[in-house]
Protein backbone atom coordinates (compact mmCIF):
# COMPACT_ATOMS: atom_id res chain seq x y z
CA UNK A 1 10.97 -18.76 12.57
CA UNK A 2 8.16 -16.53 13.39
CA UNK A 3 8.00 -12.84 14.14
CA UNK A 4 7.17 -13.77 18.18
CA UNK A 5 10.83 -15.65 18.16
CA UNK A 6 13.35 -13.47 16.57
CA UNK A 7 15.64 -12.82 18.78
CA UNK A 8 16.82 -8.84 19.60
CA UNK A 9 19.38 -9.88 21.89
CA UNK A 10 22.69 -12.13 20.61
CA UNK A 11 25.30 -13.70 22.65
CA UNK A 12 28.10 -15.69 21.15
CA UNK A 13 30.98 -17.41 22.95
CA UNK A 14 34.11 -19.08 21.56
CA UNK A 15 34.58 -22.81 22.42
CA UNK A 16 37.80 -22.88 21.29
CA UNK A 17 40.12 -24.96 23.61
CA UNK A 18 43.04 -22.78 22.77
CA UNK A 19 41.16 -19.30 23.59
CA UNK A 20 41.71 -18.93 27.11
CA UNK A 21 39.40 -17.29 28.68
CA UNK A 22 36.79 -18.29 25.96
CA UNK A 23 36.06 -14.92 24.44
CA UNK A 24 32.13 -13.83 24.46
CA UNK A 25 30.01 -11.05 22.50
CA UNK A 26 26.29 -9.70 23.15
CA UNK A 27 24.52 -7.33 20.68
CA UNK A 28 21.47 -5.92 21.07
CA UNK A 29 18.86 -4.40 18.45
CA UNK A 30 18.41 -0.85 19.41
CA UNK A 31 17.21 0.43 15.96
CA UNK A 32 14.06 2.33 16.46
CA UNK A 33 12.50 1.00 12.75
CA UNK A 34 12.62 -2.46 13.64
CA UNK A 35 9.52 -3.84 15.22
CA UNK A 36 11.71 -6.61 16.55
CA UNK A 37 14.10 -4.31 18.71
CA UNK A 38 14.10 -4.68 22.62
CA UNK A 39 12.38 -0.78 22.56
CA UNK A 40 9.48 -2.06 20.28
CA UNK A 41 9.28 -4.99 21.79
CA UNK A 42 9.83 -3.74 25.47
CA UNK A 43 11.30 -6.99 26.39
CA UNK A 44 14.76 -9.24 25.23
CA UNK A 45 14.29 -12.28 23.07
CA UNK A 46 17.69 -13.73 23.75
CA UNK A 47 19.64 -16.27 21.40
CA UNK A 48 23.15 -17.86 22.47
CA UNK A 49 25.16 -19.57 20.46
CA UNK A 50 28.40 -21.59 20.87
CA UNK A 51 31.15 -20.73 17.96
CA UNK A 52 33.94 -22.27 16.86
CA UNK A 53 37.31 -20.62 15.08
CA UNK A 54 36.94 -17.47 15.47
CA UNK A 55 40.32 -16.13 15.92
CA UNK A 56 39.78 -13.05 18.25
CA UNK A 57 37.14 -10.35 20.41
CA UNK A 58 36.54 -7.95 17.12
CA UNK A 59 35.75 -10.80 14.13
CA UNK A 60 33.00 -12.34 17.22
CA UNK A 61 31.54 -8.89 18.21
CA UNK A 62 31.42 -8.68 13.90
CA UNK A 63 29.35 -11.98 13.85
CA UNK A 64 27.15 -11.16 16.82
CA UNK A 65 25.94 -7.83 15.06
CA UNK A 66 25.24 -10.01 11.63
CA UNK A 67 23.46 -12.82 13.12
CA UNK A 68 21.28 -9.91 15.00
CA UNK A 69 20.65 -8.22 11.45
CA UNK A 70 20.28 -11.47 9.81
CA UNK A 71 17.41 -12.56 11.86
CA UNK A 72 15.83 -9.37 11.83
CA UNK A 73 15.30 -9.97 8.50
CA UNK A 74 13.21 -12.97 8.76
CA UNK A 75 10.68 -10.91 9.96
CA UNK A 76 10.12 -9.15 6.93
CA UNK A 77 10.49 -12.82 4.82
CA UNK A 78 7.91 -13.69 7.44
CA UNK A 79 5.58 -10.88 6.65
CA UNK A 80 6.37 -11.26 3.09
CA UNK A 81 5.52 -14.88 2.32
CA UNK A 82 2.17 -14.97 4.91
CA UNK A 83 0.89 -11.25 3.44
CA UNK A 84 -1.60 -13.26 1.19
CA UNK A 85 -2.92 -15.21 3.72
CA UNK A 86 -6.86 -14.55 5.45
């Protein structure tokens, strides 16, 4: 993953057949220090992701904030691993 592709925005929906209506969460990166949030960026990178078991709305919105944090982070692995390069 590169810096340009990491995602600010994240929206998750159940596919469980026995959630009806399937049950959906969006997060967005706000956080003024990250240079991958929609204000530093002035634009949404959106990612979307079917899940499966995931029992009800607050343990989704819980994963859709992680997976936002998560790959914020591989920005800074990004920077990290290429800082030695020309």
């Amino acid at each position: 993953m590169t810096p340009f592709s990491v995602p600010n925005v994240v929206i998750l929906r159940t596919n469980n057949s026995d959630i009806t209506p399937p049950l959906s969460s969006v997060y967005e990166n706000h956080n003024a220090d990250s240079p991958t949030s929609i204000e530093s960026r002035g634009r949404e990178i959106v990612y979307f992701e079917d899940v499966q078991d995931v029992p009800n709305q607050a343990i989704l919105n819980d994963l859709a904030r992680k997976e936002v944090i998560r790959k914020d982070r591989c920005i800074f692995a990004y920077r990290t691993n290429n800082s030695n390069t020309a």
